[in-house]
C-alpha atoms as a PDB file:
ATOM      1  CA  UNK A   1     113.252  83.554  78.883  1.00  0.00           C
ATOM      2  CA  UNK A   2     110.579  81.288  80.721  1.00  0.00           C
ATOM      3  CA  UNK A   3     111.335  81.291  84.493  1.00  0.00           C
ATOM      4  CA  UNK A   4     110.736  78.102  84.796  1.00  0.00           C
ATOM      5  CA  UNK A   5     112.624  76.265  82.242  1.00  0.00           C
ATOM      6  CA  UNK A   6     112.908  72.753  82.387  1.00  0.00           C
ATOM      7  CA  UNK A   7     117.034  71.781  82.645  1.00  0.00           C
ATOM      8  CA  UNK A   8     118.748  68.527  81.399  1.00  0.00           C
ATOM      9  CA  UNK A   9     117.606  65.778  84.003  1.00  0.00           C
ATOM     10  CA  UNK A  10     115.494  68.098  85.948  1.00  0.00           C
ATOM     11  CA  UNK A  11     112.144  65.831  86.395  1.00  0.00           C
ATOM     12  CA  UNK A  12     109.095  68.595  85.440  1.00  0.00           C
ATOM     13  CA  UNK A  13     107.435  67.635  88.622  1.00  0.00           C
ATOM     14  CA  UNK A  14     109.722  69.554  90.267  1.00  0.00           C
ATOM     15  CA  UNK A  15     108.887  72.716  88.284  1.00  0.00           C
ATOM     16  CA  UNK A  16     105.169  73.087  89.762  1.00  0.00           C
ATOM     17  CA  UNK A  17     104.071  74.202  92.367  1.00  0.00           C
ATOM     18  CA  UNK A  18     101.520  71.472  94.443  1.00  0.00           C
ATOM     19  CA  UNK A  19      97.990  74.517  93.760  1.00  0.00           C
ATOM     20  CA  UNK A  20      98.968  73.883  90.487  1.00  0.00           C
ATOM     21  CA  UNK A  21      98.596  70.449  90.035  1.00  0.00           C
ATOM     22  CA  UNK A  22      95.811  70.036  92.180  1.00  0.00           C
ATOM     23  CA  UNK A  23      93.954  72.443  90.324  1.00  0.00           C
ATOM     24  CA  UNK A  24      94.551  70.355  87.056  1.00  0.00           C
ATOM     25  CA  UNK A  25      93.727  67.225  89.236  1.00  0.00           C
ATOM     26  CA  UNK A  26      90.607  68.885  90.361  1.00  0.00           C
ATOM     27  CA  UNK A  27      89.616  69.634  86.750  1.00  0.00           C
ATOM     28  CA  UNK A  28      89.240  66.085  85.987  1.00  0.00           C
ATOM     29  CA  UNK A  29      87.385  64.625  88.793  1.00  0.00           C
ATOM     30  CA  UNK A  30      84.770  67.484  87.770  1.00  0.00           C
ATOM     31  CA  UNK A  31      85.493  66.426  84.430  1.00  0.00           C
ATOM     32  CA  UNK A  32      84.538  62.588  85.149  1.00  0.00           C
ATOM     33  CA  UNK A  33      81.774  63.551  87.677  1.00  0.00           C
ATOM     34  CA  UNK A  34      80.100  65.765  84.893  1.00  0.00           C
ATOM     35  CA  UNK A  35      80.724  62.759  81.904  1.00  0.00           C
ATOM     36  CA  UNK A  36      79.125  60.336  84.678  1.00  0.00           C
ATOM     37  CA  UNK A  37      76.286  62.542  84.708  1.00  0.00           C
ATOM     38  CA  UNK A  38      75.995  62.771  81.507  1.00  0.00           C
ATOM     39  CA  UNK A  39      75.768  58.936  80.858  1.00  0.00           C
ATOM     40  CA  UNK A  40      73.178  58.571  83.365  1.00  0.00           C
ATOM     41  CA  UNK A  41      70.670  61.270  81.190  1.00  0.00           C
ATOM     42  CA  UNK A  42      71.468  59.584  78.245  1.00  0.00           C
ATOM     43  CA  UNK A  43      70.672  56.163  79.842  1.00  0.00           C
ATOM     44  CA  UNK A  44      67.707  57.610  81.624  1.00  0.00           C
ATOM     45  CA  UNK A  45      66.339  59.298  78.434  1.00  0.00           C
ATOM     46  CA  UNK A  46      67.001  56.829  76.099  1.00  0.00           C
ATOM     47  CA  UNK A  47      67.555  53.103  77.461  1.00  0.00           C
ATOM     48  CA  UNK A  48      64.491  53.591  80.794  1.00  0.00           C
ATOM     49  CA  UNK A  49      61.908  55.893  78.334  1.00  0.00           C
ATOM     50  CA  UNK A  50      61.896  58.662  81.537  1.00  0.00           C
ATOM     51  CA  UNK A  51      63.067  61.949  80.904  1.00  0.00           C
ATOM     52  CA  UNK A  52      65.976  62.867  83.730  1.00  0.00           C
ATOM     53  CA  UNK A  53      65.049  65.662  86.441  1.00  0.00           C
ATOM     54  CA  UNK A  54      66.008  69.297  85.146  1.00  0.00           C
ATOM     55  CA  UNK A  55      68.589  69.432  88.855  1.00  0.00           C
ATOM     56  CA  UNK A  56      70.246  66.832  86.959  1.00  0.00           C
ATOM     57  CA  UNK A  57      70.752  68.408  83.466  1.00  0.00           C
ATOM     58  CA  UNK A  58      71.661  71.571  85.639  1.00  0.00           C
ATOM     59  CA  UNK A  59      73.871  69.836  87.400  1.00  0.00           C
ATOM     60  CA  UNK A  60      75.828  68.050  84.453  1.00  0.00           C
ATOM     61  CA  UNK A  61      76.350  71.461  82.803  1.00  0.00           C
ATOM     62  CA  UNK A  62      77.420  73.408  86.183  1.00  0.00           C
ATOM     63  CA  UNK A  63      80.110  70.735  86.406  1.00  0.00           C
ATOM     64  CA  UNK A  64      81.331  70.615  83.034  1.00  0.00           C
ATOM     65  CA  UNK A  65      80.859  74.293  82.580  1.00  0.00           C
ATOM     66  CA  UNK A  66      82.192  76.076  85.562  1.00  0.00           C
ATOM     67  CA  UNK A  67      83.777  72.691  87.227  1.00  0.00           C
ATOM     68  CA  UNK A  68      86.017  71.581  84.646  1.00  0.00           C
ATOM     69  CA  UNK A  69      86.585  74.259  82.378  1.00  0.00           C
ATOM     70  CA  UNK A  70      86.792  77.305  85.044  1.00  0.00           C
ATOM     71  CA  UNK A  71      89.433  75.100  87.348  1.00  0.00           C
ATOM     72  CA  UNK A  72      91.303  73.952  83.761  1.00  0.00           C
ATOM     73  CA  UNK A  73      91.527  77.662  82.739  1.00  0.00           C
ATOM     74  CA  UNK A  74      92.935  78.889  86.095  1.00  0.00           C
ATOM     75  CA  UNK A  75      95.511  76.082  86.150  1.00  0.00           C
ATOM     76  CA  UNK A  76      96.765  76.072  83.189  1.00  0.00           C
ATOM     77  CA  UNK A  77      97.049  80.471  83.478  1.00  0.00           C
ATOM     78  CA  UNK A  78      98.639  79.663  86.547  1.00  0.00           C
ATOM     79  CA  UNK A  79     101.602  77.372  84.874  1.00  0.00           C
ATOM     80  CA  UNK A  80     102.628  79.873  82.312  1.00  0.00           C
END
């Protein structure tokens, strides 16, 4: 039996703990800082003709990469 099963009327919210949630919360700002980025190479590369700085491209995958999927990972371990 799951420890933290959800009852009749409980509100899930409840179930969490707050590092939990912010770690999922976290995971999507890197997720929407690293899409952002992307968006901007693909603009840069393709709409302006200039090829984007490599910090950028290493930046886009750092935060997708480690950033979102790392933080995901843990949080979602952490819940079950």
């Amino acid at each position: 039996m799951h420890a933290l099963r959800q009852r009749e009327g409980e509100d899930i919210n409840t179930l969490t703990c707050p590092t939990l949630m912010n770690y999922i919360k976290t995971s999507f700002v890197f997720l929407l800082t690293g899409l952002g980025f992307g968006g901007s190479i693909i603009v840069a590369q393709f709409v302006v003709g200039a090829y984007p700085p490599r910090p950028l491209i290493t930046a886009h995958v750092h935060l997708l990469l480690l950033g979102f999927m790392l933080t995901i990972v843990m949080g979602v371990a952490t819940w079950t």
